[in-house]
Protein backbone atom coordinates (compact mmCIF):
# COMPACT_ATOMS: atom_id res chain seq x y z
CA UNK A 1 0.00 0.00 0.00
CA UNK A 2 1.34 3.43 -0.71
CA UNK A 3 1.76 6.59 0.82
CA UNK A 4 -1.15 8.22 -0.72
CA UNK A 5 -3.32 5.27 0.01
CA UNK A 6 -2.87 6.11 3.85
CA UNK A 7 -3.18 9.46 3.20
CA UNK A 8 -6.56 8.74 1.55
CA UNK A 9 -7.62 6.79 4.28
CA UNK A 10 -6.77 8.64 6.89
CA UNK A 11 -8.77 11.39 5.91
CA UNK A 12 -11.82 9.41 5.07
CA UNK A 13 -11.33 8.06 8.93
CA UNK A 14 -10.64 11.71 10.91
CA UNK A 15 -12.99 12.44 13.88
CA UNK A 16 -16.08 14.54 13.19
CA UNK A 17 -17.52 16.51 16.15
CA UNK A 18 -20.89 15.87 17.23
CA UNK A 19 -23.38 18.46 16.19
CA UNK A 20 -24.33 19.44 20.41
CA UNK A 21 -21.00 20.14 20.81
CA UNK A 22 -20.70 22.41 18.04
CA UNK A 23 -23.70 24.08 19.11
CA UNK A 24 -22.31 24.86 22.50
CA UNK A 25 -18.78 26.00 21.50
CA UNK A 26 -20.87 28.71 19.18
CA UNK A 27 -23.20 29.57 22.66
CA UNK A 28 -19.99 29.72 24.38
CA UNK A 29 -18.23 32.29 22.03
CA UNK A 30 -21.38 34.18 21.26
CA UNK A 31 -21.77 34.86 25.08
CA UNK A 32 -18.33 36.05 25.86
CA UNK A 33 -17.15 39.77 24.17
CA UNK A 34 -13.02 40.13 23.96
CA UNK A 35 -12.31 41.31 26.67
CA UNK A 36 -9.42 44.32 26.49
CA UNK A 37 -6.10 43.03 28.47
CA UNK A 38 -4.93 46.10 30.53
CA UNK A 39 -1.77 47.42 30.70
CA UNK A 40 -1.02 46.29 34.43
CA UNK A 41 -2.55 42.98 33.86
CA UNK A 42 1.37 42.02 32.88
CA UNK A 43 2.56 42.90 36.18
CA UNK A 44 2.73 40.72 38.51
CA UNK A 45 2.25 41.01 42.37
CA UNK A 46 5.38 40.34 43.37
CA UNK A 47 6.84 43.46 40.64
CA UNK A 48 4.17 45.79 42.59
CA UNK A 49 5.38 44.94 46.05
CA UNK A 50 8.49 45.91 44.96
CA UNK A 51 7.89 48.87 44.03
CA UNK A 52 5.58 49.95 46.41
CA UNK A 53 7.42 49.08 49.29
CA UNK A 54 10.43 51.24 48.75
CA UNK A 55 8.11 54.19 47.65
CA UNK A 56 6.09 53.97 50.49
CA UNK A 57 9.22 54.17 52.66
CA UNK A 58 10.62 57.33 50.61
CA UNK A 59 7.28 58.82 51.27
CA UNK A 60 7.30 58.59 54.61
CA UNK A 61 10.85 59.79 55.34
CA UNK A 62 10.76 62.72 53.22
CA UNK A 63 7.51 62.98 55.04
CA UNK A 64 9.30 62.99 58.33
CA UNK A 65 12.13 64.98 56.89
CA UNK A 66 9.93 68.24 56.25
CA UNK A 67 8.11 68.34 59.19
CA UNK A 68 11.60 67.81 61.13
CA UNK A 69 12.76 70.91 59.34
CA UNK A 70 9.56 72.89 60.45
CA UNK A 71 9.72 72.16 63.89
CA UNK A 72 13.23 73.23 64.26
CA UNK A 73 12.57 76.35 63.01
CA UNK A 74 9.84 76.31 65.56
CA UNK A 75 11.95 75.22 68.20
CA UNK A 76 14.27 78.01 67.76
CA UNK A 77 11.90 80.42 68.07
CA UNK A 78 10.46 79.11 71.35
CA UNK A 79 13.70 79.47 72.67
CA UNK A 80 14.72 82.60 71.73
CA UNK A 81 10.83 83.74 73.09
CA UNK A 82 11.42 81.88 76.37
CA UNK A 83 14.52 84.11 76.27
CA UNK A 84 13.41 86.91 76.05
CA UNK A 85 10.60 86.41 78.27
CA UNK A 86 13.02 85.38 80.83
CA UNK A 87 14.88 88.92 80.48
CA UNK A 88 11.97 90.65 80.71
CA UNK A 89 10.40 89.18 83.89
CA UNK A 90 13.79 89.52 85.66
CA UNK A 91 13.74 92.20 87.98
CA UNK A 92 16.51 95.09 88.15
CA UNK A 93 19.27 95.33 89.83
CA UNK A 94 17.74 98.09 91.78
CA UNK A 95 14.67 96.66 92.90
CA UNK A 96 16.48 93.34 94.06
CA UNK A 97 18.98 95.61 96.22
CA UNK A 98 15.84 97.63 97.74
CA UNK A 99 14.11 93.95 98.92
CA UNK A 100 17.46 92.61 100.18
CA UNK A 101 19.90 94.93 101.76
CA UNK A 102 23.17 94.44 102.72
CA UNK A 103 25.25 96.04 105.21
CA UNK A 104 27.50 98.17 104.83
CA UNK A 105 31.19 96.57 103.95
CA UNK A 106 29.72 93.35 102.74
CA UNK A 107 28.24 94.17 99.54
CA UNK A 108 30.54 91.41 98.00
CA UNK A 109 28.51 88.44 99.55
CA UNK A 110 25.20 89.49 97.76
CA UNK A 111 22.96 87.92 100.17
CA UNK A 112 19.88 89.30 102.13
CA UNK A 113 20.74 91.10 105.42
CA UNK A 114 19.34 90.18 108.66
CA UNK A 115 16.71 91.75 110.32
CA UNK A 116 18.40 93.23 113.65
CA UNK A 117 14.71 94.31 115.38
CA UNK A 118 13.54 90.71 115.26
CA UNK A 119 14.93 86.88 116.06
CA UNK A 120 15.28 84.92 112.74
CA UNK A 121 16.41 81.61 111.93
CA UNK A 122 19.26 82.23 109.51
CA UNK A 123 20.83 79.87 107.34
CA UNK A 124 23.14 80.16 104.51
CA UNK A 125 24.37 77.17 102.22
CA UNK A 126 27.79 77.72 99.88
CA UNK A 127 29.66 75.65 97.79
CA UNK A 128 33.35 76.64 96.70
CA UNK A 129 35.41 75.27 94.54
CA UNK A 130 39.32 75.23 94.83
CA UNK A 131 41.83 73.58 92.28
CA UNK A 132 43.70 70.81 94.50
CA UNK A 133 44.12 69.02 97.41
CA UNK A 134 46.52 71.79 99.05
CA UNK A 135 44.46 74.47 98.69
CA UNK A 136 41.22 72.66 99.61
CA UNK A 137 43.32 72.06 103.33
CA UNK A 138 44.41 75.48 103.68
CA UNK A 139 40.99 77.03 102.89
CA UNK A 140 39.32 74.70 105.34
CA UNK A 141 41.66 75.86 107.94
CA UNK A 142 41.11 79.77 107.09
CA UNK A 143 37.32 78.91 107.09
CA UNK A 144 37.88 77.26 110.76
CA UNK A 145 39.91 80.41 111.64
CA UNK A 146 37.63 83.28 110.32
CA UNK A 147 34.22 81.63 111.88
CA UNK A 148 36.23 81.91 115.55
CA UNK A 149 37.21 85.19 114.62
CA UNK A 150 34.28 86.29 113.68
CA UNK A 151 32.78 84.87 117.70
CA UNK A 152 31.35 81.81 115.89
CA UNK A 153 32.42 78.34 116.85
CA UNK A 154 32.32 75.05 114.25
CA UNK A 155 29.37 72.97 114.72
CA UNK A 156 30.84 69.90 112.63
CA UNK A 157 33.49 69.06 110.00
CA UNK A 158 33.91 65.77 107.27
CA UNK A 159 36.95 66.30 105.36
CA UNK A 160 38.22 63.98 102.54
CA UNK A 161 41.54 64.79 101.08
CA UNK A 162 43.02 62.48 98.87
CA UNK A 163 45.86 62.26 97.33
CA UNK A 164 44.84 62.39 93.85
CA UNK A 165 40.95 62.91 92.84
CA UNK A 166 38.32 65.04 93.62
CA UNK A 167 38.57 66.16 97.06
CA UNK A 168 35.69 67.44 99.60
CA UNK A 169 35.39 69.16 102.85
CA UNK A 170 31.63 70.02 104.67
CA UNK A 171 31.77 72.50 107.87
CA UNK A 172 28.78 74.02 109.47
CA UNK A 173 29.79 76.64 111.61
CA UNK A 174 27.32 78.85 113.70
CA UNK A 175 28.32 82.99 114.05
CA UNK A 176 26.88 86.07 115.47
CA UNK A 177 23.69 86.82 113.21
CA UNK A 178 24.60 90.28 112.53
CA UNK A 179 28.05 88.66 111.55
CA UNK A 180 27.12 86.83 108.95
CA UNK A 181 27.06 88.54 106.00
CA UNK A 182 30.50 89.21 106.56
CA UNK A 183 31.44 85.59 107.08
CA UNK A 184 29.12 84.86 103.88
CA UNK A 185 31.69 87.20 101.87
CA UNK A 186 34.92 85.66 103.94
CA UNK A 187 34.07 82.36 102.98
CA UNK A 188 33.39 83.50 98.99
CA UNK A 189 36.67 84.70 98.59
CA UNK A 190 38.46 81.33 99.77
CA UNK A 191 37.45 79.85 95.87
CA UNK A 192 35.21 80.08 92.90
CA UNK A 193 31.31 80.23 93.85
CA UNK A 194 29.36 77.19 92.65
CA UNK A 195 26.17 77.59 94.28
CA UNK A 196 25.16 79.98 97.20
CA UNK A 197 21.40 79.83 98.77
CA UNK A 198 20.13 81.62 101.98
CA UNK A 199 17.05 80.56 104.12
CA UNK A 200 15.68 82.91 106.61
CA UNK A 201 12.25 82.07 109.10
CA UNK A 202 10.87 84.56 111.50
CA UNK A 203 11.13 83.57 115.15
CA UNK A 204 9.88 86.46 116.55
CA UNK A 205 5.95 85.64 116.79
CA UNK A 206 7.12 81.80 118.58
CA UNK A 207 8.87 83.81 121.66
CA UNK A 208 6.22 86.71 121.27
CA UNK A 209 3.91 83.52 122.09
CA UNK A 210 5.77 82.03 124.27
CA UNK A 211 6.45 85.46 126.14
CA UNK A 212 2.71 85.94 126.85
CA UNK A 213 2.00 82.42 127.85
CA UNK A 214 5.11 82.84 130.89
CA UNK A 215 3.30 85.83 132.06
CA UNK A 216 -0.22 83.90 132.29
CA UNK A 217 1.20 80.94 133.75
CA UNK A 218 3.01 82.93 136.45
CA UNK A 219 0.11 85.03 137.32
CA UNK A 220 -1.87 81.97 137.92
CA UNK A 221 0.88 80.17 139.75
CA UNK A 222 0.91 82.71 141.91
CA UNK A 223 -3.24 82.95 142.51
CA UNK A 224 -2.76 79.40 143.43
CA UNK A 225 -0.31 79.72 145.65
CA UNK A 226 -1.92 82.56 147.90
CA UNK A 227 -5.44 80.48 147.72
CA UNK A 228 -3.27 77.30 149.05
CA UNK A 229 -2.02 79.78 152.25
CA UNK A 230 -5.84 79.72 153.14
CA UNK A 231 -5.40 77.56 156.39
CA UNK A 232 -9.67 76.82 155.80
CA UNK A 233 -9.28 75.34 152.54
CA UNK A 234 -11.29 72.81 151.61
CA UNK A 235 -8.80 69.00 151.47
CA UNK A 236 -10.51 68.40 148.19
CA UNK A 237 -10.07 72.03 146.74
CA UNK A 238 -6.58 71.66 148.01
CA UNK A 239 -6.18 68.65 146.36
CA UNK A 240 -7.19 69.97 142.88
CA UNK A 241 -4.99 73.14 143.23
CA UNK A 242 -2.40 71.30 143.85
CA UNK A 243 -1.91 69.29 140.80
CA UNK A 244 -3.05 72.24 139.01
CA UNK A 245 -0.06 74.13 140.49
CA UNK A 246 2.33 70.86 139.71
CA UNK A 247 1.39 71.10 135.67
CA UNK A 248 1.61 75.17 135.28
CA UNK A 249 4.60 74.59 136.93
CA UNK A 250 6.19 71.99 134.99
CA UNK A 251 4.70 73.86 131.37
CA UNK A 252 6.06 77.25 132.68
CA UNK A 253 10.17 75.43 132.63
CA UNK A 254 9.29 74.11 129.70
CA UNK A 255 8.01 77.33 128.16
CA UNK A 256 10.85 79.08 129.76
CA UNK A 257 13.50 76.36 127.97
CA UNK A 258 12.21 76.31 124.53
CA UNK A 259 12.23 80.41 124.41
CA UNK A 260 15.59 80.63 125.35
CA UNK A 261 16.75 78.06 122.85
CA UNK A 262 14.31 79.57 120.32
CA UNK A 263 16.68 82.99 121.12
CA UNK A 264 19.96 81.14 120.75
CA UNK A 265 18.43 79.84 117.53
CA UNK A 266 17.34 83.52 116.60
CA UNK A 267 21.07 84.83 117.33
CA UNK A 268 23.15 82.77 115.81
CA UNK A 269 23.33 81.81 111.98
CA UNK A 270 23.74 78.97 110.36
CA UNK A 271 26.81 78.84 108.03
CA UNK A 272 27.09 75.45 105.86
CA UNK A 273 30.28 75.43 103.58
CA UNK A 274 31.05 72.81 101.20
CA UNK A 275 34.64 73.24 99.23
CA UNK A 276 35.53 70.88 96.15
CA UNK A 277 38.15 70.48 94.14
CA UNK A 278 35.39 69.02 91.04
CA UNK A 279 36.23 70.64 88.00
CA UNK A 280 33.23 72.99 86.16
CA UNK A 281 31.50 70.29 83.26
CA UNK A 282 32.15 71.98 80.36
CA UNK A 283 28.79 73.78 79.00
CA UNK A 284 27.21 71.65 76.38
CA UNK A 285 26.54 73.53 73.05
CA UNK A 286 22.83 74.07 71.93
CA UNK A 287 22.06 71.85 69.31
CA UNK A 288 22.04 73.42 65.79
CA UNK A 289 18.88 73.38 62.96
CA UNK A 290 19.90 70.09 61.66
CA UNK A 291 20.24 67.87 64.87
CA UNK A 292 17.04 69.34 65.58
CA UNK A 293 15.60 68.62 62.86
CA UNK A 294 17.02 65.13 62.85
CA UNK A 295 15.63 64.93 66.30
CA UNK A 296 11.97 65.48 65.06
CA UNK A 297 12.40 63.38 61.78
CA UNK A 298 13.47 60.77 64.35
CA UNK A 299 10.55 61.00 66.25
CA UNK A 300 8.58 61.66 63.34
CA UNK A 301 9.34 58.09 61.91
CA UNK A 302 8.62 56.53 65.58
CA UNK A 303 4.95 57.95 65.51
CA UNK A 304 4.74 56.49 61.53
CA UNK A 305 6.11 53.40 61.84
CA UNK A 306 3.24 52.76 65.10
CA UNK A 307 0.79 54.15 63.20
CA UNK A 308 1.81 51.67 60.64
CA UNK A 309 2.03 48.83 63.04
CA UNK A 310 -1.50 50.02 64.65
CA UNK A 311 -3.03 50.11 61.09
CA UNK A 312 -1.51 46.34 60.13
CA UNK A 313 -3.04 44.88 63.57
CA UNK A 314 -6.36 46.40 62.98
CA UNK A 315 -6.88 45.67 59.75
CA UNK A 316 -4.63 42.12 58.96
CA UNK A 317 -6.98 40.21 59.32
CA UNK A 318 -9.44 41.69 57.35
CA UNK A 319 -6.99 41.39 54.64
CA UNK A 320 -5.79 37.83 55.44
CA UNK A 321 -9.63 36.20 55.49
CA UNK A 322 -10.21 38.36 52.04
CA UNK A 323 -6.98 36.57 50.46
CA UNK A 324 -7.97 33.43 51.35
CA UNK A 325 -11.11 33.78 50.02
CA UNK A 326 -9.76 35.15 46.82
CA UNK A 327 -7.60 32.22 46.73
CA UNK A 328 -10.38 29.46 47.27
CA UNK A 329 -12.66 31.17 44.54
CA UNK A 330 -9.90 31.27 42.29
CA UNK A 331 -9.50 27.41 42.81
CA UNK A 332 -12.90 26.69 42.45
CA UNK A 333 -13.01 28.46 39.27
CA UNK A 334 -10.19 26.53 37.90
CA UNK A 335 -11.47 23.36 39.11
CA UNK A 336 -14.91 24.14 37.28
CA UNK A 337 -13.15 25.05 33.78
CA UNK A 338 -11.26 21.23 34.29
CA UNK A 339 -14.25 19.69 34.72
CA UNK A 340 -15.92 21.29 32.00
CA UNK A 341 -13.09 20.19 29.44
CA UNK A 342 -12.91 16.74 30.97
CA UNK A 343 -17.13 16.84 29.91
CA UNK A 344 -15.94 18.29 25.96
């Protein structure tokens, strides 16, 4: 048999589709219009996340980046209105002399003067600073000497003086009120000033008190002790009179003790000296425009990057259930299409 007798037959044998069939592949493409492929249908997902993520990011630094730059400029101007705020609500230089005065010939200590017509309790912190070891000794002594000089004596003393690091020495001393100003400025001039603060409380009202209370008490002690003379008293009345006398007597020493410490107290002043040999911390400079403004872009990007976060837990799971459902329609589709070939 030749070539062109298989041929022949092969062609009289080919498979002829059934007339349904034909019939529902021209329902099929009647039904369905051609449908216009869009241009980002040849994207795929993974392309867009790609490109998305990294713009997103650029967004929100330059974002954070312009609103750093704003607030700086903001910043700046607080501070120079806190400034100037500050200037003007100090008061002058006149006005704080008129509410503190200072005796005469101890204008250098710059401290508040006592009140010489009534009993305060006066006390005066300073902190001095000295370069070493040697002088921090040698000022403690001068302190030591000018506070007995001055009719004061030294209430306490801690010194530490090593032989190389920072060194310390604390002394309270007590002087003459009126004195103190005096030993206020003796003490400034054995270093450099760190810190100086003065405390003052009025005694005067407490012994005023006091005062009039010793001159009630006595009056009555001595009513009770002319009505106990009375050779008809009553033993009961006596008895009561008695212990009444017994407790004015013990509150009038008491009264008597705690106004005449309440005077020492009002007398002397309280001198507390602390002398270092810690070296001044060098001053920190302000921080320019830019670290500022790097400051806020950094804080900036914390507040995004939780928003983010906050936006992800709130609405992942919305977005994971509608995947999955995406994803199970799409494989029922596909499933359906097989099963309608495996039927043609």
């Amino acid at each position: 048999m030749s070539s062109s007798d298989v041929l022949e037959q092969l062609r009289a044998a080919r498979p002829v589709a059934p007339s349904a069939l034909r019939e529902r592949v021209r329902a099929i493409t009647a039904s369905e219009r051609p449908v216009r492929p869009s241009p980002f249908a040849r994207l795929r997902s993974r392309r867009i996340a790609l490109v998305a993520a990294p713009a997103f990011a650029i967004v929100l630094v330059a974002t954070a980046g312009v609103i750093g730059l704003a607030r700086s400029g903001e910043s700046s101007r607080d501070t120079a209105l806190n400034a100037t705020a500050l200037q003007e609500a100090a008061p002058p230089q006149a006005d704080a002399q008129k509410a503190f005065p200072v005796a005469p010939g101890s204008a250098r200590s710059g401290v508040p003067a006592p009140n010489p017509g009534r009993l305060e309790r006066y006390e005066a912190n300073l902190r001095v600073r000295v370069d070493d070891a040697d002088e921090l000794a040698d000022a403690t002594q001068r302190a030591i000497d000018r506070a007995k000089a001055l009719g004061g004596f030294v209430v306490s003393l801690n010194s530490v003086v090593p032989e190389a690091g920072k060194g310390s020495a604390e002394l309270v001393v007590r002087v003459p009120r009126e004195r103190v100003q005096q030993a206020i400025g003796d003490f400034s001039e054995l270093g450099t000033v760190v810190a100086q603060e003065v405390h003052i409380e009025d005694l005067q009202q407490q012994v005023d008190a006091m005062t009039d209370r010793i001159a009630v008490l006595t009056a009555e002690i001595a009513r009770i002790e002319r009505q106990l003379k009375n050779p008809n008293l009553a033993l009961e009345t006596r008895s009561r009179l008695s212990a009444r006398l017994a407790a004015d007597r013990r509150e009038l020493r008491e009264l008597r003790a705690n106004r005449a410490a309440t005077t020492r107290e009002g007398e002397l002043a309280t001198v507390s000296l602390s002398l270092t040999t810690e070296q001044r911390a060098e001053a920190v400079p302000a921080p320019g425009r830019v670290d500022r403004a790097l400051d806020r872009a950094g804080d900036v990007l914390a507040w995004e990057a939780a928003a983010v976060l906050l936006v992800l837990v709130a609405v992942g799971p919305v977005l994971v259930v509608a995947i999955l459902a995406w994803l199970g329609l799409r494989l029922a589709r596909r499933r359906a299409d097989e099963r309608l070939l495996e039927r043609a």
